[in-house]
Protein backbone atom coordinates (compact mmCIF):
# COMPACT_ATOMS: atom_id res chain seq x y z
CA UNK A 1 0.00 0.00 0.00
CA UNK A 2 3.07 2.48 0.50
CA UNK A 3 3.34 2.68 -3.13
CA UNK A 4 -0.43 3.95 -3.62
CA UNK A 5 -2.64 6.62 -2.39
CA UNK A 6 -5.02 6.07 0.32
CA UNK A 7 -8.63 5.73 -0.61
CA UNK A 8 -10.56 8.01 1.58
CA UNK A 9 -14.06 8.95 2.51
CA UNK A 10 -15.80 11.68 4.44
CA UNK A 11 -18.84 10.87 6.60
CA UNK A 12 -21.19 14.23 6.98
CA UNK A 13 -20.19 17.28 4.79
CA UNK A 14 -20.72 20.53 6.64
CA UNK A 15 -17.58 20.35 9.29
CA UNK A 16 -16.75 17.44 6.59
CA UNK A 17 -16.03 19.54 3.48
CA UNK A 18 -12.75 20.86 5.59
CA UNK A 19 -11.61 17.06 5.70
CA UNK A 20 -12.16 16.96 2.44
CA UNK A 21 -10.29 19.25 1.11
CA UNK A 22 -7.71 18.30 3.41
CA UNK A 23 -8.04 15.24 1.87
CA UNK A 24 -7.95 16.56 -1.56
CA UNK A 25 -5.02 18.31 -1.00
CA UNK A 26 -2.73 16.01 0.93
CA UNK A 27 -0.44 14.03 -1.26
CA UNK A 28 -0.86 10.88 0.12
CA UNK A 29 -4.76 10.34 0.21
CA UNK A 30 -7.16 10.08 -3.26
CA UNK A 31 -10.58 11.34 -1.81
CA UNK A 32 -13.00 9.06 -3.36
CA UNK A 33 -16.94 9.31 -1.24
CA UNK A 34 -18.10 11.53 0.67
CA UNK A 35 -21.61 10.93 2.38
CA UNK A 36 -24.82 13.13 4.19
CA UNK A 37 -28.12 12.68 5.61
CA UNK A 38 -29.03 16.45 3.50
CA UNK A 39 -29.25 16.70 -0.26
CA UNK A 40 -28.86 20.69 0.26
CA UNK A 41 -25.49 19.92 2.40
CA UNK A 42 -24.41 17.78 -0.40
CA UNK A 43 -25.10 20.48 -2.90
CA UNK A 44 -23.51 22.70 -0.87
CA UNK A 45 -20.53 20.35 -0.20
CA UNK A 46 -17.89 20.57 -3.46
CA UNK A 47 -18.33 24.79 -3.53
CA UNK A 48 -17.16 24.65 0.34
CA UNK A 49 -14.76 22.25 -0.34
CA UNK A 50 -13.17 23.65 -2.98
CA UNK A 51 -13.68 20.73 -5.18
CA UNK A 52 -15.21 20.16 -8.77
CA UNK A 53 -18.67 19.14 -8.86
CA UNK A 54 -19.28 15.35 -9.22
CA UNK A 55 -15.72 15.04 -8.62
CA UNK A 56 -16.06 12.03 -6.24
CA UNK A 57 -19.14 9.97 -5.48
CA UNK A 58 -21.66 10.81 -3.29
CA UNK A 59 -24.12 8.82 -0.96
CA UNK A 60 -26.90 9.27 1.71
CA UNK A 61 -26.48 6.34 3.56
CA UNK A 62 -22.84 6.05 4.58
CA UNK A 63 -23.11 2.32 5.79
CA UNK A 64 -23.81 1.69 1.56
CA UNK A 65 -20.66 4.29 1.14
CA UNK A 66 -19.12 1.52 3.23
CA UNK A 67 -19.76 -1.27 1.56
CA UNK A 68 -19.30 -0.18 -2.15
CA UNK A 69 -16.50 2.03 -1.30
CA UNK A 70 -12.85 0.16 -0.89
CA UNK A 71 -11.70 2.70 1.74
CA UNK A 72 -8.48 2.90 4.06
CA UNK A 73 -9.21 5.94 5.90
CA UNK A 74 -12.28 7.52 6.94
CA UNK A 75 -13.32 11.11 8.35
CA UNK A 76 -16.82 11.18 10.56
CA UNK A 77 -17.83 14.90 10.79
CA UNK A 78 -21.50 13.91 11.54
CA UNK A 79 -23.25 16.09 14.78
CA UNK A 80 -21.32 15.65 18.13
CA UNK A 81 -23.92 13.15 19.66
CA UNK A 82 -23.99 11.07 16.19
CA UNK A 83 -19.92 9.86 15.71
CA UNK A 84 -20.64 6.73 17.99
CA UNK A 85 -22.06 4.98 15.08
CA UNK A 86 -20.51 5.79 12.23
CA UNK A 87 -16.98 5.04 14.30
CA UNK A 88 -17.60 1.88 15.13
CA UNK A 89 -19.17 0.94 11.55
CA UNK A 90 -16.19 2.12 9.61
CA UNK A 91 -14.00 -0.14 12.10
CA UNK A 92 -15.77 -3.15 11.64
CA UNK A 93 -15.65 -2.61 8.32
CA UNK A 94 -11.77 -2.97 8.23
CA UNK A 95 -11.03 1.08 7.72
CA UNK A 96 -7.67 1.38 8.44
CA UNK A 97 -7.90 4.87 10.07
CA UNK A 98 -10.37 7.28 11.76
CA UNK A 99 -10.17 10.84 11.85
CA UNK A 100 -13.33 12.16 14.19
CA UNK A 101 -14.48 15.58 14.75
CA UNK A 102 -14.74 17.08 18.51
CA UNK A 103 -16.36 16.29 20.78
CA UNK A 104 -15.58 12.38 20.57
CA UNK A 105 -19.06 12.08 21.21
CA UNK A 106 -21.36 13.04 24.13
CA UNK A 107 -21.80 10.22 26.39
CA UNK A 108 -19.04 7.67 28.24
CA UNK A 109 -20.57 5.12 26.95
CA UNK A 110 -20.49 6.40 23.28
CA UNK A 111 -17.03 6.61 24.14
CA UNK A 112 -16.35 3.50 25.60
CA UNK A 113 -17.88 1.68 22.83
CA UNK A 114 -15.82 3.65 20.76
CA UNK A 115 -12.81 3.32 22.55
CA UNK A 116 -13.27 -0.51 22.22
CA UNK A 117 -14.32 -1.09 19.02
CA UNK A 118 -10.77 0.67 17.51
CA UNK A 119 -8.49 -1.69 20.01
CA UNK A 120 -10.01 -4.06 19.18
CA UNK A 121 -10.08 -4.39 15.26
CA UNK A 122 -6.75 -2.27 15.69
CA UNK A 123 -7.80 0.58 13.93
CA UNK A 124 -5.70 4.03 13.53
CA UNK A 125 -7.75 7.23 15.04
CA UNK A 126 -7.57 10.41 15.74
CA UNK A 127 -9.88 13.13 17.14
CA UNK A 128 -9.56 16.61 15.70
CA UNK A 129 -8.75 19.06 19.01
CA UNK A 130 -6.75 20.88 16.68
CA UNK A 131 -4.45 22.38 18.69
CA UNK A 132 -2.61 19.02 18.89
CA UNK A 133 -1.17 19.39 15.45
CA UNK A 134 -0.09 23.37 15.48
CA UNK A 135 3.69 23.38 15.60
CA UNK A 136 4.00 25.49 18.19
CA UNK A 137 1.93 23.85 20.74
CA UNK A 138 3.86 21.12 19.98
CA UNK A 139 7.07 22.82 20.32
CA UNK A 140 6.11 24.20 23.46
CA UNK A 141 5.27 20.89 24.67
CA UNK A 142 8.35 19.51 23.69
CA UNK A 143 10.59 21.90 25.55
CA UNK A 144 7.96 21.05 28.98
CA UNK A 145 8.48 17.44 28.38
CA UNK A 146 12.40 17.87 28.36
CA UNK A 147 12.76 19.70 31.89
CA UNK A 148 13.13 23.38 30.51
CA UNK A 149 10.86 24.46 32.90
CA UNK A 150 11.17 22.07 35.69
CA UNK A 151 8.18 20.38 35.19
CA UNK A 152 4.89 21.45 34.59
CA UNK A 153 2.82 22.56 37.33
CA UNK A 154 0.51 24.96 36.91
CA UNK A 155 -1.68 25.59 33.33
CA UNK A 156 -3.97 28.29 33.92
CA UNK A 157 -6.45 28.21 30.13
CA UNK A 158 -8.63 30.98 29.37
CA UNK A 159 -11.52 30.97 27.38
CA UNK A 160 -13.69 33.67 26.94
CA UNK A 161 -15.84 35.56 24.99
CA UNK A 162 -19.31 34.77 23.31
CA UNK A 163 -18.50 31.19 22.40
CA UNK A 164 -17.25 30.32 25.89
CA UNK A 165 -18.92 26.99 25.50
CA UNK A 166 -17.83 24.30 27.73
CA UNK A 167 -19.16 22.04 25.05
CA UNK A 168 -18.49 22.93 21.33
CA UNK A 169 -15.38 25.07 21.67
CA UNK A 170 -14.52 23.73 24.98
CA UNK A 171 -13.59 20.50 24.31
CA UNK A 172 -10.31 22.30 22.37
CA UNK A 173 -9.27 24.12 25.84
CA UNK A 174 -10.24 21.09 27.87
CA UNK A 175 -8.01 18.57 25.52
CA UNK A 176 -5.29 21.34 25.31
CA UNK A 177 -4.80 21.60 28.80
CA UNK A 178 -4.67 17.07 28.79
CA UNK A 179 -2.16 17.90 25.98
CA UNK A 180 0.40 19.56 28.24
CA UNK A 181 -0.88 17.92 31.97
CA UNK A 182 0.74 14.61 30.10
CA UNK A 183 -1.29 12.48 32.45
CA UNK A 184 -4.69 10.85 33.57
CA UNK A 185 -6.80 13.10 35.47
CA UNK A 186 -8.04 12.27 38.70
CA UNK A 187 -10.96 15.06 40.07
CA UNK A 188 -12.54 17.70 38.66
CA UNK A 189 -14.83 20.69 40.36
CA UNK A 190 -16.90 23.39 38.38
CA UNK A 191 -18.97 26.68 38.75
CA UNK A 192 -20.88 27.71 35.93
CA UNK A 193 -21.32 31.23 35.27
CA UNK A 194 -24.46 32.94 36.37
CA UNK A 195 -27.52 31.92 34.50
CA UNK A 196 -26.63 28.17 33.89
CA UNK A 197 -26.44 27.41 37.43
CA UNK A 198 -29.37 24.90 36.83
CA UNK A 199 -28.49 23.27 33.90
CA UNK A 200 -28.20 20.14 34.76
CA UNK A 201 -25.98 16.90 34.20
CA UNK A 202 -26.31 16.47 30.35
CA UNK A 203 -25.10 18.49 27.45
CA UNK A 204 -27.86 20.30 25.77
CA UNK A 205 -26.30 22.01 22.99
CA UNK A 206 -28.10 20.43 20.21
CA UNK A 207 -24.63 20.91 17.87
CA UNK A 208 -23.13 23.92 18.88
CA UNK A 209 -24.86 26.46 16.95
CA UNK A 210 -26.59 28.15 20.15
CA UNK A 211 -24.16 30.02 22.92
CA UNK A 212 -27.02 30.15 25.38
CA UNK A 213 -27.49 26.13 25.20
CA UNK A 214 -23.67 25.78 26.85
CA UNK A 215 -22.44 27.18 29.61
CA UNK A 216 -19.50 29.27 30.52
CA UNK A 217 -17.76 27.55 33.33
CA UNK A 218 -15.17 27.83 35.80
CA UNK A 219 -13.07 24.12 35.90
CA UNK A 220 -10.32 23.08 38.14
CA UNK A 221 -8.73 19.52 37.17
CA UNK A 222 -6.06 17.66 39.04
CA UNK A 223 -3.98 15.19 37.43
CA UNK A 224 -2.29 11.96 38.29
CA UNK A 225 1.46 13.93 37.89
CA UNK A 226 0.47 16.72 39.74
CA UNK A 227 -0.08 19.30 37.12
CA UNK A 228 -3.31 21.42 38.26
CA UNK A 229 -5.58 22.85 35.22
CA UNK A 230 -7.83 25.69 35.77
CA UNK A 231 -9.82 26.44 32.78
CA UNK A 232 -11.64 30.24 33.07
CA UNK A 233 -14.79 29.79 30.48
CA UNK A 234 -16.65 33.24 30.57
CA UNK A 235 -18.78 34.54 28.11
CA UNK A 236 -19.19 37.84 29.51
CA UNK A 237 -15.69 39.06 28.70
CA UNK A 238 -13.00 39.92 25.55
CA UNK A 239 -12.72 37.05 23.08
CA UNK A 240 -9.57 35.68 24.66
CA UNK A 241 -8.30 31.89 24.26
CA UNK A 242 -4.40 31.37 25.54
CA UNK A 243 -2.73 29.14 27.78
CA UNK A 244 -0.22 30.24 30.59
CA UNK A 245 1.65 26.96 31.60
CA UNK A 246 3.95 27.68 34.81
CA UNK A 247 6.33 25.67 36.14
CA UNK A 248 9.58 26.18 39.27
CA UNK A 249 12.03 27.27 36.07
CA UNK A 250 9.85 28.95 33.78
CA UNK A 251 6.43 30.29 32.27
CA UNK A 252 4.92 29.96 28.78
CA UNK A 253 2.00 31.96 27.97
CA UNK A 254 0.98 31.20 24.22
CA UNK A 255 -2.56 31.25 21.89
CA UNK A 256 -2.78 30.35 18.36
CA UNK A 257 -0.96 33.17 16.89
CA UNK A 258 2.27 33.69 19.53
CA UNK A 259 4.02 32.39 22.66
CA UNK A 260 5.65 34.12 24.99
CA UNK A 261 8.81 32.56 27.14
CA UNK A 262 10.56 33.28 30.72
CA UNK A 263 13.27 31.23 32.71
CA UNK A 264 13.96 31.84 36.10
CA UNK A 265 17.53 31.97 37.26
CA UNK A 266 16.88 29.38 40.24
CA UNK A 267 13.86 27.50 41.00
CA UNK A 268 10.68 30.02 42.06
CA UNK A 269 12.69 32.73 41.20
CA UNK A 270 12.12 35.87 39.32
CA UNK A 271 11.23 35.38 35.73
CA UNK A 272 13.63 37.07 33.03
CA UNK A 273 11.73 37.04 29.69
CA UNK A 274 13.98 35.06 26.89
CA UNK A 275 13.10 33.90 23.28
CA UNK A 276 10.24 31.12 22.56
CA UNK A 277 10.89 28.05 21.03
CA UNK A 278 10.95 28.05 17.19
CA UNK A 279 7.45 26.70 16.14
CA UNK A 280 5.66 29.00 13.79
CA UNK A 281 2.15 29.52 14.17
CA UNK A 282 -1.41 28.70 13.04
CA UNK A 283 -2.36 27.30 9.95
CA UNK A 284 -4.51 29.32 7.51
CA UNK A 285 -8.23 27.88 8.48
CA UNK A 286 -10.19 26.25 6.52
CA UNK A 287 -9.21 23.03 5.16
CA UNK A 288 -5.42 23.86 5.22
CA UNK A 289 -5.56 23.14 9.25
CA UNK A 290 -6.70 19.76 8.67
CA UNK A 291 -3.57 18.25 5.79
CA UNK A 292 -1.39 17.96 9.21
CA UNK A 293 -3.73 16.25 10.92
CA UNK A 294 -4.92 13.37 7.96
CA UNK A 295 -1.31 13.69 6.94
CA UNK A 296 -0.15 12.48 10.13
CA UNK A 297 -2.77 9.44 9.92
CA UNK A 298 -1.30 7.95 6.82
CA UNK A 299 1.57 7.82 8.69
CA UNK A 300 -0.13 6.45 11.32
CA UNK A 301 -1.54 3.43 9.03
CA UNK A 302 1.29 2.83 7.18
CA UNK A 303 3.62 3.24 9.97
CA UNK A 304 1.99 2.26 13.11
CA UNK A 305 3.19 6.57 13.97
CA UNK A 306 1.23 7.68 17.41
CA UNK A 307 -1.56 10.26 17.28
CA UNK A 308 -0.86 13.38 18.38
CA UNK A 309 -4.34 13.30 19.82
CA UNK A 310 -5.43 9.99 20.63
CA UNK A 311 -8.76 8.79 21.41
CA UNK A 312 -8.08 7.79 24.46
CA UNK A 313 -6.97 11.39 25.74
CA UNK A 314 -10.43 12.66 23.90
CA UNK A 315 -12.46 10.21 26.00
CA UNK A 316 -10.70 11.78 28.84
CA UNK A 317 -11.80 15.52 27.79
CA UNK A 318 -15.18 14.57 27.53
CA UNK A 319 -15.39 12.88 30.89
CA UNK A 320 -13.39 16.33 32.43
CA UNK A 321 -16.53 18.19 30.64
CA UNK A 322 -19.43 15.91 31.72
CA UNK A 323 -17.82 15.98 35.52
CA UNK A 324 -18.40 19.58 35.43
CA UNK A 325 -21.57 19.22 34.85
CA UNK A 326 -22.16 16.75 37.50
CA UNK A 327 -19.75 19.35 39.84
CA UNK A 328 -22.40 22.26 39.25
CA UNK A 329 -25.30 19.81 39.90
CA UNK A 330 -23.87 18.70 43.51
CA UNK A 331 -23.07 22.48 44.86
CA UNK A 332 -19.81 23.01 43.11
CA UNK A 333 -18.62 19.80 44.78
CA UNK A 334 -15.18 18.03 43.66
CA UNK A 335 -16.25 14.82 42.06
CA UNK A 336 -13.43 12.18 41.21
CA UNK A 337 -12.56 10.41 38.30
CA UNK A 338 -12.81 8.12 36.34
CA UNK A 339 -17.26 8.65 36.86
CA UNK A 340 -19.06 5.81 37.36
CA UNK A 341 -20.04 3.37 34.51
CA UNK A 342 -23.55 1.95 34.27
């Protein structure tokens, strides 16, 4: 197979025309199916894509795109609560890779089955928290990883603005912040801003496409190493979204455009600001920041290269995001992880 393309297909084509031009664009795929539920999505599909009309074929039912289509690799940009399915479908049907949109999905049982399903036919996947593949988040986490800092100990994540949404755009701060902890988390306790103090144990965003249907919230996490997360979601502020990641030797403080660097002359000293790593920043959006991403899982399947954001570390952000819930519900209480199955 190293000497061909990879035969790819895109399950749901609103958030999925980005994979697909990804796709389309990335040297080592040939985008053959793509598949909705909508004729209007799918005639709005190739302009948003950037792709020719008719240029690959299209379905309605993507268990048929399945089963007529020879596919190695397979993107599932369907709703958040419908990826469980479609998942665990293209796994049994001997895709070779997975690349799912965020959330995983919106239940731990989704994500279990999920979770299970992919170990078990040994299927590549990865979830798209984007953040994992920008080069200087990764450079950044590099330099953590190799004791510039002293360890990490502190990441402090802000997130704020209309789309505070612990949710939809969530999920990216949540994952980001598992991204750098480097470790399983252990408890997590919440306070939702003002106005959502009722809302209850279960996610009621119904896609995303609402602010009001997903609360702003205030989350503390503790790891397994140590590291401490506090994530400030507020809608009732600046768009902001950066990370300030602290440690005895040192400080980062980087978003998606810059980072920021200080070293400290002994441990808990004072910090003298120096240069950042060399990482460059964001990709142009679009499509363009998804070729890392479906570039890295050919490499992945042909390979056996890790994920630079594993399913396994998604299940993990979703259970950080439905503990907050359940945090809020029981008086801002600390509730520990992993929750309770069944």
């Amino acid at each position: 197979m190293s000497d061909q393309k990879l035969r790819a297909g895109v399950i749901g084509c609103g958030l999925g025309a980005n994979h697909a031009y990804a796709y389309a664009n990335a040297p080592e795929y040939d985008l053959k199916s793509v598949c909705d539920l909508s004729p209007e999505v799918l005639g709005r599909f190739y302009e948003r894509a950037r792709l020719e009309p008719g240029s690959v074929n299209q379905y309605t039912d993507y268990r048929e795109m399945l089963e007529k289509e020879t596919l190695d690799v397979v993107s599932v940009a369907t709703p958040d609560n419908h990826h469980a399915n479609p998942v665990c479908d293209a796994s049994d049907s001997g895709v070779k890779g997975i690349l799912c949109e965020k959330p995983l999905c919106i239940e731990l049982a989704d994500a279990d089955r999920i979770i299970e399903t992919i170990e078990r036919n040994g299927t590549k996947m990865s979830v798209d928290h984007t953040r994992s593949w920008i080069p200087s988040y990764q450079a950044v986490r590099r330099e953590i990883r190799e004791g510039e800092i002293g360890g990490l100990t502190r990441i402090v994540a802000h997130m704020c603005g209309r789309r505070a949404m612990l949710f939809r755009n969530g999920t990216h701060v949540v994952d980001a912040v598992c991204y750098f902890a480097d470790a399983d988390p252990v408890w997590v306790l919440a306070i939702h801003e003002q106005g959502f103090e009722d809302y209850g144990t279960e996610y009621k965003g119904e896609g995303g496409k609402d602010p009001m249907l997903d609360p702003g919230s205030t989350v503390i996490i503790e790891f397994a190493n140590g590291v401490r997360g506090i994530i400030n979601g507020s809608k009732n502020t600046p768009a902001v979204y950066e990370f300030d990641l602290m440690g005895p030797s040192g400080r980062y403080i980087l978003d998606d455009k810059q980072c920021q660097k200080w070293k400290t002359e002994q441990p808990e000293g004072p910090p003298i600001k120096v240069d950042p790593p060399d990482g460059g920043g964001y990709r142009d959006f679009f499509g363009k920041d998804l070729i890392a991403p479906v570039q890295e899982l050919a490499q992945m399947v042909l390979h056996d290269a890790p994920s630079s954001s594993p399913a396994r570390r998604a299940r993990h952000s979703l259970e950080i995001m439905l503990a907050a819930l359940l945090s809020q519900s029981r008086d801002n209480a600390k509730v520990a992880l992993p929750l309770p199955r069944g």
